[in-house]
C-alpha atoms as a PDB file:
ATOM      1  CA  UNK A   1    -128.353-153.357 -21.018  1.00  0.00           C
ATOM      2  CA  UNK A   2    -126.353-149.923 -20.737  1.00  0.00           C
ATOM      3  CA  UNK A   3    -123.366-151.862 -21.907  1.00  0.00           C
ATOM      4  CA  UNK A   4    -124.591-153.531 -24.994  1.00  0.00           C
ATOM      5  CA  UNK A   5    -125.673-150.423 -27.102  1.00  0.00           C
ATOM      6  CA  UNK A   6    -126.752-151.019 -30.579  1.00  0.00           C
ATOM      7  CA  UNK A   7    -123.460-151.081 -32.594  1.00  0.00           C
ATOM      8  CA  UNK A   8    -123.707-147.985 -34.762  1.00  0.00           C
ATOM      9  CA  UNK A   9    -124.291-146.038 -31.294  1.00  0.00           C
ATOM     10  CA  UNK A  10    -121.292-145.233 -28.744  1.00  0.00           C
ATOM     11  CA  UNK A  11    -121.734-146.343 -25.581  1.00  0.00           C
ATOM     12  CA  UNK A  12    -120.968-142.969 -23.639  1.00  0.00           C
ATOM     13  CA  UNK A  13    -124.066-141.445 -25.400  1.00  0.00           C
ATOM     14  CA  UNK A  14    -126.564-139.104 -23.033  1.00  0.00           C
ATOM     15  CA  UNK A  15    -129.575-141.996 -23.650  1.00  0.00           C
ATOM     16  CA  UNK A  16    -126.977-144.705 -22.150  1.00  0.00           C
ATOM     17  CA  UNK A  17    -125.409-142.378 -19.173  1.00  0.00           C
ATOM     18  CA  UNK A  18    -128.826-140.124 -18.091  1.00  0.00           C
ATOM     19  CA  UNK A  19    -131.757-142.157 -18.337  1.00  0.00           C
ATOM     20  CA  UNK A  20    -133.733-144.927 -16.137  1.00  0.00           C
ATOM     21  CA  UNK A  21    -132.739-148.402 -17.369  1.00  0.00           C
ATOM     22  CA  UNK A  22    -136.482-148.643 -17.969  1.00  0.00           C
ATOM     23  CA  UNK A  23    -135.926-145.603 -20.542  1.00  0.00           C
ATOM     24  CA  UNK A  24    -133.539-146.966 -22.316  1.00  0.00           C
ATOM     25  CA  UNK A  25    -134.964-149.496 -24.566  1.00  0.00           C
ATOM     26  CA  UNK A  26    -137.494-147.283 -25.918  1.00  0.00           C
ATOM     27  CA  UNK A  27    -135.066-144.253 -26.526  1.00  0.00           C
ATOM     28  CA  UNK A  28    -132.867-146.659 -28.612  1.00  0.00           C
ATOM     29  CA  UNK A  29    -136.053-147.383 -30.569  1.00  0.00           C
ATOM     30  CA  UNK A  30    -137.426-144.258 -30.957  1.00  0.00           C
ATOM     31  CA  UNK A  31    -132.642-143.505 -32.022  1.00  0.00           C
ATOM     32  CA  UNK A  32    -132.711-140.771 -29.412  1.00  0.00           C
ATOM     33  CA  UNK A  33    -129.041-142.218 -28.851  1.00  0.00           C
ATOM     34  CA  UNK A  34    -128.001-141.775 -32.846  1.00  0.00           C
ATOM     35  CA  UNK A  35    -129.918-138.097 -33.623  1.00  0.00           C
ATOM     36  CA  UNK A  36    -128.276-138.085 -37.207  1.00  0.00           C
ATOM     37  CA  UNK A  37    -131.935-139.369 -38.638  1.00  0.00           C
ATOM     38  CA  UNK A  38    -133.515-136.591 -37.169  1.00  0.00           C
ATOM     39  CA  UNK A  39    -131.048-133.818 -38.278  1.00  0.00           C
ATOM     40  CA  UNK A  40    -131.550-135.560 -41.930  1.00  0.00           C
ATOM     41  CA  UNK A  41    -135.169-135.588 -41.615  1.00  0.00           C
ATOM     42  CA  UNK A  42    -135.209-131.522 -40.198  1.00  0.00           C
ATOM     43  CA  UNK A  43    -132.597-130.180 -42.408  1.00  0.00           C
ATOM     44  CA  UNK A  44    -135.410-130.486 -45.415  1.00  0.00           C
ATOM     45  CA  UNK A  45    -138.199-129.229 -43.770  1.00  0.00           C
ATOM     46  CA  UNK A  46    -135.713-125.980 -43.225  1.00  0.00           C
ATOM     47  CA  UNK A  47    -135.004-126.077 -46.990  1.00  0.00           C
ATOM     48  CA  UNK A  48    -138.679-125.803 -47.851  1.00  0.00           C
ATOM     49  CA  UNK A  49    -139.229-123.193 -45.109  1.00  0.00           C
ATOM     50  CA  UNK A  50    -136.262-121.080 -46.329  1.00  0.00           C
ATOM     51  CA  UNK A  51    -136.729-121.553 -49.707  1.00  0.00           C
ATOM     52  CA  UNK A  52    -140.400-119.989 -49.196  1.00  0.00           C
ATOM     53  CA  UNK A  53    -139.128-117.239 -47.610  1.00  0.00           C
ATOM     54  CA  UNK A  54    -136.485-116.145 -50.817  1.00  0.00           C
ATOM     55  CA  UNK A  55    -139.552-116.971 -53.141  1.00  0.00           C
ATOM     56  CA  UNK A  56    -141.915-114.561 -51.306  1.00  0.00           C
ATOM     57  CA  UNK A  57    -140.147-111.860 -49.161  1.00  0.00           C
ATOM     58  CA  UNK A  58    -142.800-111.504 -47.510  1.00  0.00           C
ATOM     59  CA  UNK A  59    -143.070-113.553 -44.870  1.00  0.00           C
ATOM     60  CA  UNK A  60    -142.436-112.364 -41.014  1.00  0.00           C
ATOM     61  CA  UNK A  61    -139.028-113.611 -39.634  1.00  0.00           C
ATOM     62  CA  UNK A  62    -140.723-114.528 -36.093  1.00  0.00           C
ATOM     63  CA  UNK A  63    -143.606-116.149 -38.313  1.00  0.00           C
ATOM     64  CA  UNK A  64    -140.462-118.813 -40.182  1.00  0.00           C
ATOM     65  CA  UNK A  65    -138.174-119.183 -36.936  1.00  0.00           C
ATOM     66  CA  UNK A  66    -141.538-120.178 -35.081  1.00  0.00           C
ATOM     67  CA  UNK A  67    -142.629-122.716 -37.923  1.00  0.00           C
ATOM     68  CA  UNK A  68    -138.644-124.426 -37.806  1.00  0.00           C
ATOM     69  CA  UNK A  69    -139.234-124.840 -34.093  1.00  0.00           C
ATOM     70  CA  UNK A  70    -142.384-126.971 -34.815  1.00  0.00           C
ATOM     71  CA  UNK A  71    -140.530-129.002 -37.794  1.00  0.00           C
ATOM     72  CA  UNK A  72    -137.796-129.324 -35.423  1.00  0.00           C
ATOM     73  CA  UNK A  73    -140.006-131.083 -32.874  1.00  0.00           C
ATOM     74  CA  UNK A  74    -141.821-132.914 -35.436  1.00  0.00           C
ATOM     75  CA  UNK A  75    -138.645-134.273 -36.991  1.00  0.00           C
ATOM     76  CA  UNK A  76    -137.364-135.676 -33.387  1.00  0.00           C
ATOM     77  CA  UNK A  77    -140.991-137.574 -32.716  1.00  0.00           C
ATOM     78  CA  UNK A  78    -141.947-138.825 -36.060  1.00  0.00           C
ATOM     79  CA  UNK A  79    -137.796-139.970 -37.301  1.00  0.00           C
ATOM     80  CA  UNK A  80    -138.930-142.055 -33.744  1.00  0.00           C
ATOM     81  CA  UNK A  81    -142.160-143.336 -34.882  1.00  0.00           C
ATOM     82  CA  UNK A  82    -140.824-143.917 -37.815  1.00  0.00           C
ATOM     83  CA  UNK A  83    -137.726-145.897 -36.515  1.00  0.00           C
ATOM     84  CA  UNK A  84    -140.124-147.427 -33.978  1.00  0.00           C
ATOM     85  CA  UNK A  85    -142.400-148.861 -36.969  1.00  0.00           C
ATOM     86  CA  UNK A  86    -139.037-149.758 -39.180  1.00  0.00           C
ATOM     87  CA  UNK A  87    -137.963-152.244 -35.996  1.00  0.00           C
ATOM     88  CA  UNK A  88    -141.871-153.396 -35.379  1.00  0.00           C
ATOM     89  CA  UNK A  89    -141.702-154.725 -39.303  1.00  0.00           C
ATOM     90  CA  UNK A  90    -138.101-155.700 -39.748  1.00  0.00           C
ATOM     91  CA  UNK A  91    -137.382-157.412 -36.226  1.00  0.00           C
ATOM     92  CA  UNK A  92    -137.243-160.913 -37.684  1.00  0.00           C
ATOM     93  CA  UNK A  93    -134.708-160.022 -40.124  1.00  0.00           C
ATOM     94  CA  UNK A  94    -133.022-157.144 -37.348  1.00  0.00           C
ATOM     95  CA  UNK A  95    -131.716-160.335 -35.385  1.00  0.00           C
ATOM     96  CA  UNK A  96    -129.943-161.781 -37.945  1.00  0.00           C
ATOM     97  CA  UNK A  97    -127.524-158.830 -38.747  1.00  0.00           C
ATOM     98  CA  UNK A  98    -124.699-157.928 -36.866  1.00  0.00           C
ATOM     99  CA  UNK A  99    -124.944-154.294 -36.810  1.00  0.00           C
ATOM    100  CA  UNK A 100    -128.942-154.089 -35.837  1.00  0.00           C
ATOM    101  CA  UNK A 101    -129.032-157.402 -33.325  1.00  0.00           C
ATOM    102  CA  UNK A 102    -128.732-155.691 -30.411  1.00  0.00           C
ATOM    103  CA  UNK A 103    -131.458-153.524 -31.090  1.00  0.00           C
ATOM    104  CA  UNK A 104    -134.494-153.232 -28.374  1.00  0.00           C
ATOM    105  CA  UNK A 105    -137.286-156.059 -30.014  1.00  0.00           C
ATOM    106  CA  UNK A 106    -134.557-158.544 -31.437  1.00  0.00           C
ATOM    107  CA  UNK A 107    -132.456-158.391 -28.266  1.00  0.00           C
ATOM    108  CA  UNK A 108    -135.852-158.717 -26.082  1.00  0.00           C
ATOM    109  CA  UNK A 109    -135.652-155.885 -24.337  1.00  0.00           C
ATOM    110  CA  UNK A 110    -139.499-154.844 -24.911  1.00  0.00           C
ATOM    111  CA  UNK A 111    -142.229-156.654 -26.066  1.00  0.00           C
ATOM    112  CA  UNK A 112    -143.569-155.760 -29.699  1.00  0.00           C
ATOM    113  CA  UNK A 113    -146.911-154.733 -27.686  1.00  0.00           C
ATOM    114  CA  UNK A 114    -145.032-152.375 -26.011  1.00  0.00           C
ATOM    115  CA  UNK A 115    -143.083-150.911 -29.314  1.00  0.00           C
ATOM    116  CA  UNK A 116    -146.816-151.136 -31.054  1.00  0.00           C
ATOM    117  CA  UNK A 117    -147.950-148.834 -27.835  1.00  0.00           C
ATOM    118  CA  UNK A 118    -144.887-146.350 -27.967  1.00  0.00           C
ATOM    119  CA  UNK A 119    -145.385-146.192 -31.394  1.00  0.00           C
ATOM    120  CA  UNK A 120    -149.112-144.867 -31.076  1.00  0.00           C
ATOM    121  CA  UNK A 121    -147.753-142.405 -27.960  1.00  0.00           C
ATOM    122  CA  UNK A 122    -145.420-140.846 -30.606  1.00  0.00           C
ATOM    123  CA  UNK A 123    -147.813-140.407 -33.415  1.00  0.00           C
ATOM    124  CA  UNK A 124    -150.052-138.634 -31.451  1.00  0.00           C
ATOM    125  CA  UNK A 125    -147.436-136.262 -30.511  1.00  0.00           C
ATOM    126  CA  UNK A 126    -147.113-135.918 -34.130  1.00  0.00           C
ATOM    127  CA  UNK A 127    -150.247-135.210 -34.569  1.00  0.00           C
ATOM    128  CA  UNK A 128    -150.555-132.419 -32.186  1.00  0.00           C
ATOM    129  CA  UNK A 129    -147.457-130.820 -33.434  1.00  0.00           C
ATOM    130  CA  UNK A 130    -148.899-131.392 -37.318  1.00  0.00           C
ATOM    131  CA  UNK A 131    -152.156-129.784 -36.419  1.00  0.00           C
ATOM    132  CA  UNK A 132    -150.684-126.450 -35.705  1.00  0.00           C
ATOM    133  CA  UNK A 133    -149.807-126.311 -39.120  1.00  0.00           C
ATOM    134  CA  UNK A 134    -152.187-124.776 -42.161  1.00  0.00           C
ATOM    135  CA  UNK A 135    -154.812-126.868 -43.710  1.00  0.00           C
ATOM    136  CA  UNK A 136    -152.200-127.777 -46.680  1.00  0.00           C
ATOM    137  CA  UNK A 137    -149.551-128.491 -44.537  1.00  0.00           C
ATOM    138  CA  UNK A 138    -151.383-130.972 -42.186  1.00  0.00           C
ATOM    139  CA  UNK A 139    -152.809-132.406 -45.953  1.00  0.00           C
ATOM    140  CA  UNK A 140    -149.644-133.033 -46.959  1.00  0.00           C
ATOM    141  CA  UNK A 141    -148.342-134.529 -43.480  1.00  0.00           C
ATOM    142  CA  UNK A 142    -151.369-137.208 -44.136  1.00  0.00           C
ATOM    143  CA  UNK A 143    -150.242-138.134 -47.294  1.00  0.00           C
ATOM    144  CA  UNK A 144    -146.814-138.554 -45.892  1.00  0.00           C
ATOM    145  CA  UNK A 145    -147.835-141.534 -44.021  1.00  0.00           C
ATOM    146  CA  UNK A 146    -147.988-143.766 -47.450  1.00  0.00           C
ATOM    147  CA  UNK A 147    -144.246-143.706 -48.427  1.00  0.00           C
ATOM    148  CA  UNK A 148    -143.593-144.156 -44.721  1.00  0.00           C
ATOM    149  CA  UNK A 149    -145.434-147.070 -44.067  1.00  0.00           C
ATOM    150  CA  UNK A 150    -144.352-148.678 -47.555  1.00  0.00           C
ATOM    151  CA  UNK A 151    -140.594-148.276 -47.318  1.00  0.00           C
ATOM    152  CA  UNK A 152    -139.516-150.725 -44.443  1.00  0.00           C
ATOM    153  CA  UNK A 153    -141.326-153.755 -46.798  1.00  0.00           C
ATOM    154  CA  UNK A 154    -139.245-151.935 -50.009  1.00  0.00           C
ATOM    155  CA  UNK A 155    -135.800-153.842 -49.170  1.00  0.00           C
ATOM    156  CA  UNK A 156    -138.074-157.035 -49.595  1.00  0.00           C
ATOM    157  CA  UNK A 157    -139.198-156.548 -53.293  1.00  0.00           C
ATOM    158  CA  UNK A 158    -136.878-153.815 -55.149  1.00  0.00           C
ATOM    159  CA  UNK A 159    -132.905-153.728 -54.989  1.00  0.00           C
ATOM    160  CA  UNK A 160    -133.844-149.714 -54.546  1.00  0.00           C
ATOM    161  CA  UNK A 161    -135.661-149.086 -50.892  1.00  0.00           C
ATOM    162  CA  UNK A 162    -132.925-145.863 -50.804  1.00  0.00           C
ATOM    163  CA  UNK A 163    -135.404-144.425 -53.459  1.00  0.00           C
ATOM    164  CA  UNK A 164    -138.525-144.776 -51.114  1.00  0.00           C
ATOM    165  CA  UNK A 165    -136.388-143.680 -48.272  1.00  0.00           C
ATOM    166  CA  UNK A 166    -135.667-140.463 -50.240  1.00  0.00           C
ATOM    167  CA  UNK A 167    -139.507-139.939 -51.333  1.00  0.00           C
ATOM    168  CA  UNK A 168    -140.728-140.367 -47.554  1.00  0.00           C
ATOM    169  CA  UNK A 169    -137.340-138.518 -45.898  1.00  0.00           C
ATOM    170  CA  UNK A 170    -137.444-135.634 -47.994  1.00  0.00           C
ATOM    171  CA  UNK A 171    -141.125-135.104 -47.747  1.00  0.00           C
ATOM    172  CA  UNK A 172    -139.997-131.860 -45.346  1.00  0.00           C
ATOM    173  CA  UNK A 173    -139.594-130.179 -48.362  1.00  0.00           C
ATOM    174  CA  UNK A 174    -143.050-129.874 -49.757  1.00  0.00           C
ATOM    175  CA  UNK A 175    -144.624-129.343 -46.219  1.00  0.00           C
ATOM    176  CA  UNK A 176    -141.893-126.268 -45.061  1.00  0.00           C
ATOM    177  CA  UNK A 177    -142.801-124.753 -48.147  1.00  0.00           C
ATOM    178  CA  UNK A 178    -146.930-125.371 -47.693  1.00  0.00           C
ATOM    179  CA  UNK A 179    -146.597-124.165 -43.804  1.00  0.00           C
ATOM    180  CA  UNK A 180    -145.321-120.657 -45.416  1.00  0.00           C
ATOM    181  CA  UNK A 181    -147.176-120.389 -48.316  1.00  0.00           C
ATOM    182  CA  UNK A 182    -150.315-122.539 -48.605  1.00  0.00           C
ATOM    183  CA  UNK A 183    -148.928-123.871 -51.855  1.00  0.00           C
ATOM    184  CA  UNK A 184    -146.368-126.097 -53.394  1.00  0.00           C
ATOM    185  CA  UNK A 185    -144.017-124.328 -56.251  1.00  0.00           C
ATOM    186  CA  UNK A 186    -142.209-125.866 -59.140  1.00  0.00           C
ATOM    187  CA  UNK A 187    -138.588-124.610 -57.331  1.00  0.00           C
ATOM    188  CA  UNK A 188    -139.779-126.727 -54.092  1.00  0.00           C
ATOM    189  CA  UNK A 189    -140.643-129.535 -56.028  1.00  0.00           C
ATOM    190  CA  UNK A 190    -136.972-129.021 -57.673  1.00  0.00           C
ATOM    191  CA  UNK A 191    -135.771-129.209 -54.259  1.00  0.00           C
ATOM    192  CA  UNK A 192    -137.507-132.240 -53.417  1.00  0.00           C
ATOM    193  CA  UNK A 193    -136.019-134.026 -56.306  1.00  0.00           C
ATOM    194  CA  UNK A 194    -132.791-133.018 -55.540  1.00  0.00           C
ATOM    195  CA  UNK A 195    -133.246-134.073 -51.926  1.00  0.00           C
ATOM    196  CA  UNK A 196    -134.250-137.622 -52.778  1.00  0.00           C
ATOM    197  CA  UNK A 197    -131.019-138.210 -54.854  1.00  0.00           C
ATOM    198  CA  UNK A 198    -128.656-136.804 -52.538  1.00  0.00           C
ATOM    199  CA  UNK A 199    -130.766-139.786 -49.774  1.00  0.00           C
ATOM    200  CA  UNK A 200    -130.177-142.150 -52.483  1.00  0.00           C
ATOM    201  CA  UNK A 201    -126.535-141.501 -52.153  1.00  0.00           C
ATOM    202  CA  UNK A 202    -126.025-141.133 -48.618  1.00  0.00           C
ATOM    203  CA  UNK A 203    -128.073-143.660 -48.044  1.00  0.00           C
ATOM    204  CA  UNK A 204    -126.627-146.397 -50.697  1.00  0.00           C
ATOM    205  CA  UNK A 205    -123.180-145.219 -48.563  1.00  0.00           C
ATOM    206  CA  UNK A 206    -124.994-146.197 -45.295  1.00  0.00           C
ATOM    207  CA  UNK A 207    -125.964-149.561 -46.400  1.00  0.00           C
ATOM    208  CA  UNK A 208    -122.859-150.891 -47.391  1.00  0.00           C
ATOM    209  CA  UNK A 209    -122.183-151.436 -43.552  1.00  0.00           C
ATOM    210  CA  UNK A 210    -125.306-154.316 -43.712  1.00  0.00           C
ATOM    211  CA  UNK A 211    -124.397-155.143 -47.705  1.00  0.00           C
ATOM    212  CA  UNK A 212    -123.112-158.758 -46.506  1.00  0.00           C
ATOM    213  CA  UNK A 213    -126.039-159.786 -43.974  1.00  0.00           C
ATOM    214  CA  UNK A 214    -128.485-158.722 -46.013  1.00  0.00           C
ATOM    215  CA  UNK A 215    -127.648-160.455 -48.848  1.00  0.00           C
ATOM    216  CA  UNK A 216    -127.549-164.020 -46.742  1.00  0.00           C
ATOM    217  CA  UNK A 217    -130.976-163.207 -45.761  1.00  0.00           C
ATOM    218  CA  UNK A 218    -132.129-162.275 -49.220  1.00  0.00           C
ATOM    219  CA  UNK A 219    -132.786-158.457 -48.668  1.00  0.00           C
ATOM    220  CA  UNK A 220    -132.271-156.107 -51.273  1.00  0.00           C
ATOM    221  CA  UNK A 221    -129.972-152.591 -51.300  1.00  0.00           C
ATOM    222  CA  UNK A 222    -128.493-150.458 -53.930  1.00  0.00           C
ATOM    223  CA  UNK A 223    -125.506-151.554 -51.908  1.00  0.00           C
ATOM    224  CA  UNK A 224    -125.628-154.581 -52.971  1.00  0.00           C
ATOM    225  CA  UNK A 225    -126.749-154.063 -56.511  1.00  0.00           C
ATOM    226  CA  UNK A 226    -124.107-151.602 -57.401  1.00  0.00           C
ATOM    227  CA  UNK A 227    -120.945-153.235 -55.891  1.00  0.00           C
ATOM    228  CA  UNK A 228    -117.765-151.962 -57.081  1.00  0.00           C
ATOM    229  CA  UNK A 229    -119.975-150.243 -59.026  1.00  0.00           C
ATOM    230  CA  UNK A 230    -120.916-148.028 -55.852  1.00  0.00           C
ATOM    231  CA  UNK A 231    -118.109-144.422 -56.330  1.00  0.00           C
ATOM    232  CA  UNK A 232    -119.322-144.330 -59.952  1.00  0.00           C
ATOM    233  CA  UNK A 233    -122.913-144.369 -59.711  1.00  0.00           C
ATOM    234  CA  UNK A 234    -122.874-141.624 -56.230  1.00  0.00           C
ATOM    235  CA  UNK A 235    -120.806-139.528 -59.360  1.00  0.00           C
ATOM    236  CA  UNK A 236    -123.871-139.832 -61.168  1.00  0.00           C
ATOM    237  CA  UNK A 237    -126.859-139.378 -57.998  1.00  0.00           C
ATOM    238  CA  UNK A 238    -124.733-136.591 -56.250  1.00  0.00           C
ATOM    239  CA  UNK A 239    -123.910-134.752 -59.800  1.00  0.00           C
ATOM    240  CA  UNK A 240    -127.961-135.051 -60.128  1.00  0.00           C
ATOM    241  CA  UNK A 241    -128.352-133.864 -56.616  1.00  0.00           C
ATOM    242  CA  UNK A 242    -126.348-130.882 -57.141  1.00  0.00           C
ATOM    243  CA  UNK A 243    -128.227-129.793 -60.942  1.00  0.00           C
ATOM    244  CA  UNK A 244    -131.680-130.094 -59.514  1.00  0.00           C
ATOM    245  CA  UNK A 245    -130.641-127.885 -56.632  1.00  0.00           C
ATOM    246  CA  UNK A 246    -129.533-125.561 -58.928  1.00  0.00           C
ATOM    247  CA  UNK A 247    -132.101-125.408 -61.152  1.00  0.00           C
ATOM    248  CA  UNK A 248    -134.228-124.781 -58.467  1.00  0.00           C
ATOM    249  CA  UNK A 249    -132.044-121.915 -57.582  1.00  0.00           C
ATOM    250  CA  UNK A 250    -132.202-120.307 -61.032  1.00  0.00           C
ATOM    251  CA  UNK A 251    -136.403-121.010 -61.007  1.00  0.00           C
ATOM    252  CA  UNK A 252    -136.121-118.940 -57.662  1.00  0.00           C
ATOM    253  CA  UNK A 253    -133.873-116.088 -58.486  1.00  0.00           C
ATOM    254  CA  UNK A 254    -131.454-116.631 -55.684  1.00  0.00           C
ATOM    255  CA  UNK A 255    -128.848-114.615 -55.867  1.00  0.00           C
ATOM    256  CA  UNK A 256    -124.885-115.213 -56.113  1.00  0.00           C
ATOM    257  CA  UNK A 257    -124.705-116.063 -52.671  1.00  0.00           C
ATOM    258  CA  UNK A 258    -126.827-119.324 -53.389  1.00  0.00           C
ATOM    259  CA  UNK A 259    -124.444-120.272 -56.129  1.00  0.00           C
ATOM    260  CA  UNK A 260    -121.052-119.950 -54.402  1.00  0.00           C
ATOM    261  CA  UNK A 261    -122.097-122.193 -51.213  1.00  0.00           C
ATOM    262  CA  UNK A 262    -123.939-125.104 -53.885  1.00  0.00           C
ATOM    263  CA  UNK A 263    -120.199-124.520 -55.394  1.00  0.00           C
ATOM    264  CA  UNK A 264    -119.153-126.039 -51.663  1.00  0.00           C
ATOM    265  CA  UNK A 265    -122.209-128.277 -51.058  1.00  0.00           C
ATOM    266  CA  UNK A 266    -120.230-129.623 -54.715  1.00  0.00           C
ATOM    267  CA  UNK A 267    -116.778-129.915 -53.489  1.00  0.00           C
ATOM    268  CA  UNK A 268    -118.357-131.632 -49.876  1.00  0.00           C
ATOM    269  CA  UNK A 269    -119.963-134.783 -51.779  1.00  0.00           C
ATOM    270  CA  UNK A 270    -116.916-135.247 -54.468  1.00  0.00           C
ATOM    271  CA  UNK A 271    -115.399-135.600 -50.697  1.00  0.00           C
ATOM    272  CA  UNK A 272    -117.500-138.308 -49.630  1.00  0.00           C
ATOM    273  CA  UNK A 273    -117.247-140.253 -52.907  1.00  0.00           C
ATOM    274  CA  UNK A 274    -113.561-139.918 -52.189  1.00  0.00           C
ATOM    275  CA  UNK A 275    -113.403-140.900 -48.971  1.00  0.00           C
ATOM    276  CA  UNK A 276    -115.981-144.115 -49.110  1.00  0.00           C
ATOM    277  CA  UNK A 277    -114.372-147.256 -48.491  1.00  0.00           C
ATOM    278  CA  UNK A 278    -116.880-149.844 -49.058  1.00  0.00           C
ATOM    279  CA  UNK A 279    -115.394-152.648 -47.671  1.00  0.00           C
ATOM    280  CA  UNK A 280    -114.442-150.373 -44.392  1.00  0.00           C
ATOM    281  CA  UNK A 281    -118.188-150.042 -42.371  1.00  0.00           C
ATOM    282  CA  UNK A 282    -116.385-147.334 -39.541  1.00  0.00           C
ATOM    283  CA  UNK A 283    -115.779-144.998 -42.750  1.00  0.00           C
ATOM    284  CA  UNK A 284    -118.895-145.570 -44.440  1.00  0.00           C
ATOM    285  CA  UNK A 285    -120.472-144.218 -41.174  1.00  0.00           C
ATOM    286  CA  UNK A 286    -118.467-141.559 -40.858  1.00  0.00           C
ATOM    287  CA  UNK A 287    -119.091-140.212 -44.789  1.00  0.00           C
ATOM    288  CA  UNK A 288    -123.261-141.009 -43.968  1.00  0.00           C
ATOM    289  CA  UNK A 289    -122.777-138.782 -40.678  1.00  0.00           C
ATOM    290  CA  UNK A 290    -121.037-136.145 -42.398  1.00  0.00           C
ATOM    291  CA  UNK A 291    -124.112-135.338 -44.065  1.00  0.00           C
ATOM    292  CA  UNK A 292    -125.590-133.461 -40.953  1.00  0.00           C
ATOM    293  CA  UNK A 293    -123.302-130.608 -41.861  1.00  0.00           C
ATOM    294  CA  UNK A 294    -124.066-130.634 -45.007  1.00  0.00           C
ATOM    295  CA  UNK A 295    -128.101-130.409 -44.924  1.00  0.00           C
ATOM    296  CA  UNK A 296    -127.138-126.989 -42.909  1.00  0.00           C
ATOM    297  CA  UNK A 297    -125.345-125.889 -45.577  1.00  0.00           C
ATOM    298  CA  UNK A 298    -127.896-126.258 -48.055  1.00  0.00           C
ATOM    299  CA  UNK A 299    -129.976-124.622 -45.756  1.00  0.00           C
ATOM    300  CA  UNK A 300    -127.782-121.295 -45.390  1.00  0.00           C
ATOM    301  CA  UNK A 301    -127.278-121.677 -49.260  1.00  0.00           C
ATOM    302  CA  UNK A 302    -130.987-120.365 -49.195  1.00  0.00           C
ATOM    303  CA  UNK A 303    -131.070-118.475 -46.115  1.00  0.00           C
ATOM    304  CA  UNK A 304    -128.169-116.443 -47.734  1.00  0.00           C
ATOM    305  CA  UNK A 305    -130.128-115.650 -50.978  1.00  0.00           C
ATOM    306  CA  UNK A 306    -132.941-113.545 -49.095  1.00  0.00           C
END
């Protein structure tokens, strides 16, 4: 088992060299050995938080540093639930492509009673971690669960599931900004938008590593649709990305600060545009991973505006 890790995850990773065999198959579900998910799922909660804190002043720093450390929690369990459910729907199709077959429930590793188990173990976690939250903020968590349970059935039906992934990703946005405010503004909900193109993007990059399986299984991608099409539509999403983010800047008087570091957040996606090789999966990884650093950038874009 500890050498046939799931082939988007090295095999020197701390899941593979630290924990009980018995561990193991449940930490690759839950992608404790690939954490990029969870930094992409955290970084918006942070924007949300941060963004309340420029839009208010007001608010204690203890008081935002404590709410992160929940989000940051929250992120690891549910992007694991979440994963967990993703594997529990998709396992017949999981099997049949290269990059996901050796992947807990395809390679038999655990039963899909156990996954269905784990999967309720992690939820609850969830839940306690959600419930610390204000009335709005546990409100929106619960509404949450629709675009997540929807999106693993999306690549079935639309040639768009990136657009789902975005709505349920991105959610983070809306609840960091309820947990510090009680209330959703229109410069969140700016923020939100912007978040679900710039997932549409990295996540259109991601899938042209499965673009050929799924297409002899008959799933759907904006992978696929675009094609060679691919650099100048992510000119078009990340350009998108990048206005909405600064509209929502100018709707919450950040200051110059804000402006100069979008100005890099700018430069950093004309980067991965240039540097995605769709017919190359290693480098279409690498351009998807790079967008770890990024999400903290965002995030210091309105950390710096205070």
């Amino acid at each position: 088992m500890r050498d046939q890790p799931p082939a988007d995850a090295s095999i020197d990773n701390w899941v593979n060299q630290f924990l009980p065999t018995a561990c193991i198959p449940y930490a690759r579900l839950a992608r404790l050995d690939r954490p990029i998910g969870s930094w992409l799922l955290f970084w918006p909660c942070l924007w949300g938080v941060w963004l309340a804190q420029l839009e208010t002043g007001l608010i204690p720093l203890s008081q935002t540093i404590y709410i992160s450390m929940l989000f940051a929690l929250g992120a690891i369990v549910m992007r694991g639930a979440g994963c967990t459910y993703n594997d529990i729907v998709d396992r017949d199709y999981d099997g049949k492509v290269e990059r996901s077959r050796n992947r807990p429930l395809p390679a038999g590793q655990i039963s899909v009673k156990q996954a269905w188990v784990f999967l309720i173990v992690q939820c609850l976690i969830g839940l306690s971690v959600l419930l610390q939250f204000n009335l709005e903020t546990i409100a929106l968590g619960v509404l949450s669960l629709i675009p997540i349970a929807i999106y693993p059935f999306m690549k079935r039906f639309t040639w768009w599931p990136q657009l789902f992934l975005g709505i349920a990703f991105n959610w983070g946005v809306l609840m960091g900004y309820a947990a510090l405010t009680g209330n959703i503004s229109s410069a969140a909900g700016m923020v939100y938008v912007a978040a679900i193109f710039w997932t549409v993007g990295y996540d259109t990059i991601y899938a042209h590593q499965d673009r050929e399986d799924d297409a002899l299984i008959g799933l759907k991608s904006s992978a696929i649709r675009l094609g060679d099409k691919t650099h100048t539509a992510l000119w078009i999403i990340y350009s998108l990305s990048v206005l909405c983010f600064l509209t929502a800047g100018v709707m919450a008087f950040a200051g110059l600060w804000f402006y100069l570091i979008m100005g890099g957040v700018a430069l950093h996606l004309a980067w991965q545009i240039i540097n995605t090789d769709i017919s190359d999966s290693d480098k279409c990884l690498i351009v998807f991973k790079s967008n770890r650093n990024l999400g903290f950038i965002i995030m210091i874009a309105f950390a710096f505006s205070l």
